[in-house]
C-alpha atoms as a PDB file:
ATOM      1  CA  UNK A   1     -37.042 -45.190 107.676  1.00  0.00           C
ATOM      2  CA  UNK A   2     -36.061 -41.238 107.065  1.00  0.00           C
ATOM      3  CA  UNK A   3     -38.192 -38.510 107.106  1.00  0.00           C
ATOM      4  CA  UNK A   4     -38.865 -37.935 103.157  1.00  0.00           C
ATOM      5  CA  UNK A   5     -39.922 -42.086 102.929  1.00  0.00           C
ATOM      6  CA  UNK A   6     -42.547 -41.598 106.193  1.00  0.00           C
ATOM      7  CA  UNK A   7     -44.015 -38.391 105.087  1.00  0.00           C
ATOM      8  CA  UNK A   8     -42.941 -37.191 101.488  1.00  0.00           C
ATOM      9  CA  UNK A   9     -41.732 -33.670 100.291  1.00  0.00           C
ATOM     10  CA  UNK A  10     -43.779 -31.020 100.732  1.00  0.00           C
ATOM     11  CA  UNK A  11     -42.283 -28.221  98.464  1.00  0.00           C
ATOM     12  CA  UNK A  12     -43.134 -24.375  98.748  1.00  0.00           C
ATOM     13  CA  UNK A  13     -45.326 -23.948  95.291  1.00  0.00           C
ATOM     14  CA  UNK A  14     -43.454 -19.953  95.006  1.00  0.00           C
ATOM     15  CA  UNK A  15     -39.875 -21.163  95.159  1.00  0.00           C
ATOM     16  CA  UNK A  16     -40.434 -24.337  92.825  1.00  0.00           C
ATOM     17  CA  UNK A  17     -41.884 -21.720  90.033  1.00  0.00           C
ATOM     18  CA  UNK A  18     -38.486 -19.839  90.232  1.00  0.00           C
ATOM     19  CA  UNK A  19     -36.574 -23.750  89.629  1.00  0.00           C
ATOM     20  CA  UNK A  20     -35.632 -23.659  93.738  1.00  0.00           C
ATOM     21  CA  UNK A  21     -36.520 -26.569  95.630  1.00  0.00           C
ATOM     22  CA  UNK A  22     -36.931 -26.299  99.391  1.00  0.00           C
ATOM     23  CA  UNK A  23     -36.629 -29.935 101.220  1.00  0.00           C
ATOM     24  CA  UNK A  24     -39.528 -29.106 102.950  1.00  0.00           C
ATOM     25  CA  UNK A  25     -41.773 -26.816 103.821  1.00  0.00           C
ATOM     26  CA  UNK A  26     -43.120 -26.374 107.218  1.00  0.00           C
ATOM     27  CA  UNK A  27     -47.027 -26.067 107.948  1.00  0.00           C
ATOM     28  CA  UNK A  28     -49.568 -26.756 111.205  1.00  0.00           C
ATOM     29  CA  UNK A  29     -49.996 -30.046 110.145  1.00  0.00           C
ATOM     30  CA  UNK A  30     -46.776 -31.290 111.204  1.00  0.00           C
ATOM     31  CA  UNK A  31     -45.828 -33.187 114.298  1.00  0.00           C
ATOM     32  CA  UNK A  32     -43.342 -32.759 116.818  1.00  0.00           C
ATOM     33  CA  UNK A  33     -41.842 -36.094 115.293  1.00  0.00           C
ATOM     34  CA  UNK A  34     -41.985 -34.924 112.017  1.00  0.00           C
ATOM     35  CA  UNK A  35     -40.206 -31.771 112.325  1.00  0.00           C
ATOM     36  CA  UNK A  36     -37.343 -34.161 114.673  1.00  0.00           C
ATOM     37  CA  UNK A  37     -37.233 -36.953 112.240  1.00  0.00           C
ATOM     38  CA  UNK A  38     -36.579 -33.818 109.299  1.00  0.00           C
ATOM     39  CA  UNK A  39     -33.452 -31.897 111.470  1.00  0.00           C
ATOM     40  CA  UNK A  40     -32.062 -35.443 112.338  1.00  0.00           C
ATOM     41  CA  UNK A  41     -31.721 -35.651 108.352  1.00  0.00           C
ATOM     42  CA  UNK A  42     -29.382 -32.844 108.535  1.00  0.00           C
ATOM     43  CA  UNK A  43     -26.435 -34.626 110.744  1.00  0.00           C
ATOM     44  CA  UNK A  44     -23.675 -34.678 108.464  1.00  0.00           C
ATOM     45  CA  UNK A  45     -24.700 -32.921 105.773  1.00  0.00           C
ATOM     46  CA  UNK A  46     -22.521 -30.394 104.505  1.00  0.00           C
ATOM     47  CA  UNK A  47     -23.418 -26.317 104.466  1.00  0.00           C
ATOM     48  CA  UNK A  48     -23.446 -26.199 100.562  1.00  0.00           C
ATOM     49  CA  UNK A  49     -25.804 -29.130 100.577  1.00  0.00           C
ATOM     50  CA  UNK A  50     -28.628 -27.230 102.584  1.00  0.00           C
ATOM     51  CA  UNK A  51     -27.668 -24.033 100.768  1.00  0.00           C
ATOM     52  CA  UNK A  52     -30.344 -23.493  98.211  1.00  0.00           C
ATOM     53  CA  UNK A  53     -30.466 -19.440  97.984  1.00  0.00           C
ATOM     54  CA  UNK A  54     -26.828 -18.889  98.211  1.00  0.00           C
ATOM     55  CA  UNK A  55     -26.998 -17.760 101.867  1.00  0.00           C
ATOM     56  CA  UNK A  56     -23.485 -18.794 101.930  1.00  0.00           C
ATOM     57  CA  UNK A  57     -22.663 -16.110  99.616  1.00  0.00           C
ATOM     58  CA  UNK A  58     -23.983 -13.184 101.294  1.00  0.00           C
ATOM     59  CA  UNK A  59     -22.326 -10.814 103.717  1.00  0.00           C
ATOM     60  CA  UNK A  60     -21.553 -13.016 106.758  1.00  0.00           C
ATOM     61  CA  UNK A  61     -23.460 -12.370 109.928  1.00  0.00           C
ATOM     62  CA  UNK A  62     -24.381 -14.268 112.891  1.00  0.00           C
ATOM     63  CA  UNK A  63     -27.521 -15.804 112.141  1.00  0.00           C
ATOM     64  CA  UNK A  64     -27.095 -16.683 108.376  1.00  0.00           C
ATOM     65  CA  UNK A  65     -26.550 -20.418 108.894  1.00  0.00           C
ATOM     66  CA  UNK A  66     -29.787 -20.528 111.201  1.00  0.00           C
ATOM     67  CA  UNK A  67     -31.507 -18.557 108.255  1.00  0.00           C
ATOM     68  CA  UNK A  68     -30.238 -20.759 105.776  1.00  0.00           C
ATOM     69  CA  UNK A  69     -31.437 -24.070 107.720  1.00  0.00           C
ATOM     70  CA  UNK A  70     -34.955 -22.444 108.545  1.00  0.00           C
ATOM     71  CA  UNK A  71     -35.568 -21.021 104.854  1.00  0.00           C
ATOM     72  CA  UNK A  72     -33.698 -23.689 102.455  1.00  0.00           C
ATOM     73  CA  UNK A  73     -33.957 -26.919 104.691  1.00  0.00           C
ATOM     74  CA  UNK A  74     -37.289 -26.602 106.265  1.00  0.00           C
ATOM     75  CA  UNK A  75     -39.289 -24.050 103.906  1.00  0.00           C
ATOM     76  CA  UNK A  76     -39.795 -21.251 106.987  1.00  0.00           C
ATOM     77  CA  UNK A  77     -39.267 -17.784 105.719  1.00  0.00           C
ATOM     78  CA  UNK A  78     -36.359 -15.957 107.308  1.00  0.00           C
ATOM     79  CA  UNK A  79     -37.166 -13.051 109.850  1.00  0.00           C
ATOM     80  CA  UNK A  80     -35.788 -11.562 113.110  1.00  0.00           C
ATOM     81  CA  UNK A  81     -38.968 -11.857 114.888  1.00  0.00           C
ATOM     82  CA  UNK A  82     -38.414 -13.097 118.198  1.00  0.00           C
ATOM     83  CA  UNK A  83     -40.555 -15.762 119.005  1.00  0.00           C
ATOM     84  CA  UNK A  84     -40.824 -19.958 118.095  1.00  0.00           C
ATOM     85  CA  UNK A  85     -40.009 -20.404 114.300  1.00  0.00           C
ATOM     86  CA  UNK A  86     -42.294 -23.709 114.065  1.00  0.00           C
ATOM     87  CA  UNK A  87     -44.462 -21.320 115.409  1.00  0.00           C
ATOM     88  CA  UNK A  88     -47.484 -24.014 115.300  1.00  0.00           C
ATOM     89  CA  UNK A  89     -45.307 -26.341 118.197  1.00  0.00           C
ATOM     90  CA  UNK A  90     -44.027 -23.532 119.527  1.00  0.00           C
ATOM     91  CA  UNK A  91     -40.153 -24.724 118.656  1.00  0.00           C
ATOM     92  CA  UNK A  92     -37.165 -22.386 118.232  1.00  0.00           C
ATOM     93  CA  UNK A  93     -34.630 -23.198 115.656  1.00  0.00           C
ATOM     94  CA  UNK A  94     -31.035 -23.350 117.208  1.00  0.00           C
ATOM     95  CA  UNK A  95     -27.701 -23.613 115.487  1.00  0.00           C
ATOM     96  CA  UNK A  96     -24.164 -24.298 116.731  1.00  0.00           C
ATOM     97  CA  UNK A  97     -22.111 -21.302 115.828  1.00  0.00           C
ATOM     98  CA  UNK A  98     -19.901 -21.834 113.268  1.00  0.00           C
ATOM     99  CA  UNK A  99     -16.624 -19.666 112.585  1.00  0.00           C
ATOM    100  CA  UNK A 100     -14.433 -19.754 109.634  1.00  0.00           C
ATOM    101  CA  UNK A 101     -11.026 -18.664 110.532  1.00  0.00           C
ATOM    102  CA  UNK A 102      -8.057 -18.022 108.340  1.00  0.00           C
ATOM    103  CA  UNK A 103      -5.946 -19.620 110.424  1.00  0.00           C
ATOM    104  CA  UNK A 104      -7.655 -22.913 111.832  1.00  0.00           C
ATOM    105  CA  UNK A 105     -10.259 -23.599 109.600  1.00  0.00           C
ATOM    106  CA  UNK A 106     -13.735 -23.856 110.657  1.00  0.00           C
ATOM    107  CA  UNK A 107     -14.235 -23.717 114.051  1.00  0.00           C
ATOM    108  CA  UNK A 108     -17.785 -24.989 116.017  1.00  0.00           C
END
């Protein structure tokens, strides 16, 4: 059974006034196992399938794809504050690198 069928979306009330849906949006009363079950949802899944805010589209820099997962996939506002992003289970978001080169492609 996948995340959305156990628990259910939870969607950031801002973001679905301005027509953007977030697939979920992360609080205290998650589990550990919740927030695993949700990132296991995202093996496979293309960039401009998470991409809700057109993070894609801004100026490239090296933590834009972590951005885009923690803001557009799991509802957790952007920062550079150093520190757990599910701050509540004391977790830190981590993304493979991901370079797009002119010559080979997209490399991990």
């Amino acid at each position: 059974m996948d995340f959305q069928a156990r628990y259910g979306y939870n969607y950031s009330q801002k973001n679905v006034l301005r027509g953007i849906k977030m697939t979920y949006v992360y609080s205290k009363d998650w589990t550990k196992e919740q927030i695993f079950d949700a990132a296991n949802e995202l093996v496979g899944k293309k960039l401009g399938e998470i991409d809700k805010t057109n993070w894609l589209e801004k100026r490239a820099d090296k933590g834009r794809i972590g951005n885009m997962i923690q803001s557009d996939f799991f509802g957790i506002p952007a920062n550079s504050i150093k520190g757990s992003d599910f701050v509540h289970h004391d977790i830190e978001l981590k993304v493979t690198p991901v370079l797009k080169n002119k010559k080979n492609g997209i490399q991990f």
